[in-house]
C-alpha atoms as a PDB file:
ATOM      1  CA  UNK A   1       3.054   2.587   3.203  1.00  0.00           C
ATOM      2  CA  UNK A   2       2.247   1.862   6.885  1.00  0.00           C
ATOM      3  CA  UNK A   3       3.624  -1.563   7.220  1.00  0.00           C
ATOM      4  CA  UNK A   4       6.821   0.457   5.766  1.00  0.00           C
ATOM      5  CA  UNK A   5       6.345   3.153   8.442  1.00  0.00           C
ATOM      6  CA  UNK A   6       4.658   5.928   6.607  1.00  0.00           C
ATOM      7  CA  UNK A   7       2.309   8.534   7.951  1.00  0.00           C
ATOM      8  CA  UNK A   8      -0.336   8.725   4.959  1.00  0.00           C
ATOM      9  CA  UNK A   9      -3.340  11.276   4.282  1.00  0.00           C
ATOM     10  CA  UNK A  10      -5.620  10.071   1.522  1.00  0.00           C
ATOM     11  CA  UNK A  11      -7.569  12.337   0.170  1.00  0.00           C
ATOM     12  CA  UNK A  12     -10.584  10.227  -1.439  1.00  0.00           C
ATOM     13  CA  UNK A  13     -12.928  11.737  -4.170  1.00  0.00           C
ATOM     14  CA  UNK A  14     -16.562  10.843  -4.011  1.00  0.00           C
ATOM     15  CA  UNK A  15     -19.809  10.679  -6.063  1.00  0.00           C
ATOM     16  CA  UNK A  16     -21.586  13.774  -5.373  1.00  0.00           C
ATOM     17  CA  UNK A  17     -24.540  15.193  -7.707  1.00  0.00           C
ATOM     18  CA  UNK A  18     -23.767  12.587 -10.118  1.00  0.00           C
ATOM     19  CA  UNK A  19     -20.083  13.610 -10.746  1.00  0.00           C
ATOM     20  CA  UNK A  20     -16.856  12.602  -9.109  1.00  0.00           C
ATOM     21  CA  UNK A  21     -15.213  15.280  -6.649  1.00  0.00           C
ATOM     22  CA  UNK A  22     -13.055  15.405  -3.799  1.00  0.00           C
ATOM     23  CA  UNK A  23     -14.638  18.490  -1.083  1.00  0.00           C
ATOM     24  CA  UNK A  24     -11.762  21.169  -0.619  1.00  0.00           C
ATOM     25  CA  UNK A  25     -11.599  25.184  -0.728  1.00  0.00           C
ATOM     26  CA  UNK A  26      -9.316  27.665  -1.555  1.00  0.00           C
ATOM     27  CA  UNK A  27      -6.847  26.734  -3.576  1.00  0.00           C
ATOM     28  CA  UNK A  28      -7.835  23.082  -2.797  1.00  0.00           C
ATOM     29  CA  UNK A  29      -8.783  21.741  -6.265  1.00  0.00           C
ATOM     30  CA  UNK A  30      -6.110  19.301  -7.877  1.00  0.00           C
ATOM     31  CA  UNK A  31      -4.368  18.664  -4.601  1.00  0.00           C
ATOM     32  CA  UNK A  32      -2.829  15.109  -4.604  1.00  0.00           C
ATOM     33  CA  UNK A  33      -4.537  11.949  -3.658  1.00  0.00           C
ATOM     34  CA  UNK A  34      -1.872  10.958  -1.379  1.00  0.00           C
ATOM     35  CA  UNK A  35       0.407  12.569   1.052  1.00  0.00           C
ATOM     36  CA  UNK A  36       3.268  10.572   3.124  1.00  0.00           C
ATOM     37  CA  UNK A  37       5.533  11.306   5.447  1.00  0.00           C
ATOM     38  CA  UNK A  38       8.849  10.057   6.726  1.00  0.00           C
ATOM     39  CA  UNK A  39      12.104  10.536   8.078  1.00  0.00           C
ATOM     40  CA  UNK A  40      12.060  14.350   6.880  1.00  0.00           C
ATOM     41  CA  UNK A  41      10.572  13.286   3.511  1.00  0.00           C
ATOM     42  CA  UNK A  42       7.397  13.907   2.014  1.00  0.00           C
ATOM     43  CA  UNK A  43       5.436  12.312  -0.784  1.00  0.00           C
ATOM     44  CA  UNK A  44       2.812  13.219  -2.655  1.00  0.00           C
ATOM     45  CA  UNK A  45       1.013  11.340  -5.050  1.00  0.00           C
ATOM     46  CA  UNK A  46      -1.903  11.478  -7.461  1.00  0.00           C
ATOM     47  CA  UNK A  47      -3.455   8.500  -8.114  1.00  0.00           C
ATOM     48  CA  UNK A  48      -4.979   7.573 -11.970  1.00  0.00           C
ATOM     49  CA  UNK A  49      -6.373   4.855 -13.434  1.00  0.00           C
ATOM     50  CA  UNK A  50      -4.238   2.959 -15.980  1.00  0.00           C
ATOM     51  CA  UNK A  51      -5.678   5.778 -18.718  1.00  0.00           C
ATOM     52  CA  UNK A  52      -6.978   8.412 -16.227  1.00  0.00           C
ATOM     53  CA  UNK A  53      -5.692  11.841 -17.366  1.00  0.00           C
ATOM     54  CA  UNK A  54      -3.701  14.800 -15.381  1.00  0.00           C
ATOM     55  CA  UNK A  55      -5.476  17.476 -15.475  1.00  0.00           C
ATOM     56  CA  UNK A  56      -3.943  20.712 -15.603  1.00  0.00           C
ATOM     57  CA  UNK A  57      -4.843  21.981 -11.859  1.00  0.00           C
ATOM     58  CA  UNK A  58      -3.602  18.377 -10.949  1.00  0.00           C
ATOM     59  CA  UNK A  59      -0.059  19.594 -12.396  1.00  0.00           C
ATOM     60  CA  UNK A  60      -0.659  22.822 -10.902  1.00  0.00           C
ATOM     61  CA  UNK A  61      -0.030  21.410  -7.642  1.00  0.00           C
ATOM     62  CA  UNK A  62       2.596  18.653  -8.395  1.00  0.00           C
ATOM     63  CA  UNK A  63       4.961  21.055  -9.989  1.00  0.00           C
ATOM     64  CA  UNK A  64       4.189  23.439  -6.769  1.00  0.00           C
ATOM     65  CA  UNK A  65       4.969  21.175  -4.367  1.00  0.00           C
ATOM     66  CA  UNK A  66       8.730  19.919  -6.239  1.00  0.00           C
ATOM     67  CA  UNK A  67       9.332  24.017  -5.879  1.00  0.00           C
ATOM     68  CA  UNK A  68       8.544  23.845  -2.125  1.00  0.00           C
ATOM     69  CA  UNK A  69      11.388  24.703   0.498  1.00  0.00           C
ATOM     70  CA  UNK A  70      11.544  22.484   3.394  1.00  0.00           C
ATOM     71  CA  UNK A  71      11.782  18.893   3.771  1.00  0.00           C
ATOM     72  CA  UNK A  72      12.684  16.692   1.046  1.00  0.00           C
ATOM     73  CA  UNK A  73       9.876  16.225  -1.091  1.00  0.00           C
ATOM     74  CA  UNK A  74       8.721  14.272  -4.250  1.00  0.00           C
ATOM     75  CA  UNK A  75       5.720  14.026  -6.261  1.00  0.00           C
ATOM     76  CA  UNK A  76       4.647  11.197  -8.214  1.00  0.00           C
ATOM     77  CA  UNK A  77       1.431  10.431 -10.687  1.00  0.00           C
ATOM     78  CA  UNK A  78       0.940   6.379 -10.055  1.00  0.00           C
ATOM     79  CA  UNK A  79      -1.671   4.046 -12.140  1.00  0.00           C
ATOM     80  CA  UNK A  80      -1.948   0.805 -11.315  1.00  0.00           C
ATOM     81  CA  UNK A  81       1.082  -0.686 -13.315  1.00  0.00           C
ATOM     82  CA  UNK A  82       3.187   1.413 -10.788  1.00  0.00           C
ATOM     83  CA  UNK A  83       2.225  -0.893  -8.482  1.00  0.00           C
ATOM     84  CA  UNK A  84       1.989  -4.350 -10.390  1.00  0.00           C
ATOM     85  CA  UNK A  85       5.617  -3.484 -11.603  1.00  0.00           C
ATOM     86  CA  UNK A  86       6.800  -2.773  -7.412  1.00  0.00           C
ATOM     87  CA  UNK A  87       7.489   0.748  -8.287  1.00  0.00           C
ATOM     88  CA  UNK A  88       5.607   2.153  -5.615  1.00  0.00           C
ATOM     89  CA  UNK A  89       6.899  -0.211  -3.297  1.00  0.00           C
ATOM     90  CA  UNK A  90      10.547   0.716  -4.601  1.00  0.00           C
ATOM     91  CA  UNK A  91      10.076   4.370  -3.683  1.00  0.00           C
ATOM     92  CA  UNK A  92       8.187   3.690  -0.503  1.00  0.00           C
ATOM     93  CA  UNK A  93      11.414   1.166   0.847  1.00  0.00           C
END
């Protein structure tokens, strides 16, 4: 995404008490892995492993964001086929 000239914000989950979680408040929980930026567009994407489930606050926030007024924006749930397959790249270019 940078080399394509992206602004990215990764928001990175992390083992804590024996159970993966990413820290956030409010309405925080589900929010996207992955937010990029350009040229008046705006991704975000939750990453998954190739049989990693959405789960339903996950979709919360996807579907949210598609109803959001403002930029152009898109939402996307990748695994790593996405990227194997240049899917992500696709999107990014």
């Amino acid at each position: 995404a940078h080399l394509l000239g992206w602004r990215v914000a990764h928001f990175r989950a992390a083992i804590t008490r024996g159970r993966w979680s990413t820290p956030v408040s409010a309405d925080g929980a589900g929010f996207p892995d992955l937010v990029l930026v350009r040229g008046g567009h705006v991704i975000f994407a939750e990453l998954k492993a190739a049989k990693g489930r959405v789960r339903p606050e996950q979709t919360m926030w996807l579907n949210a964001l598609l109803l959001a007024d403002g930029p152009t924006c898109s939402t996307y749930t990748w695994r790593p086929d996405d990227w194997f397959a240049g899917r992500i790249e696709e999107v990014l270019r």
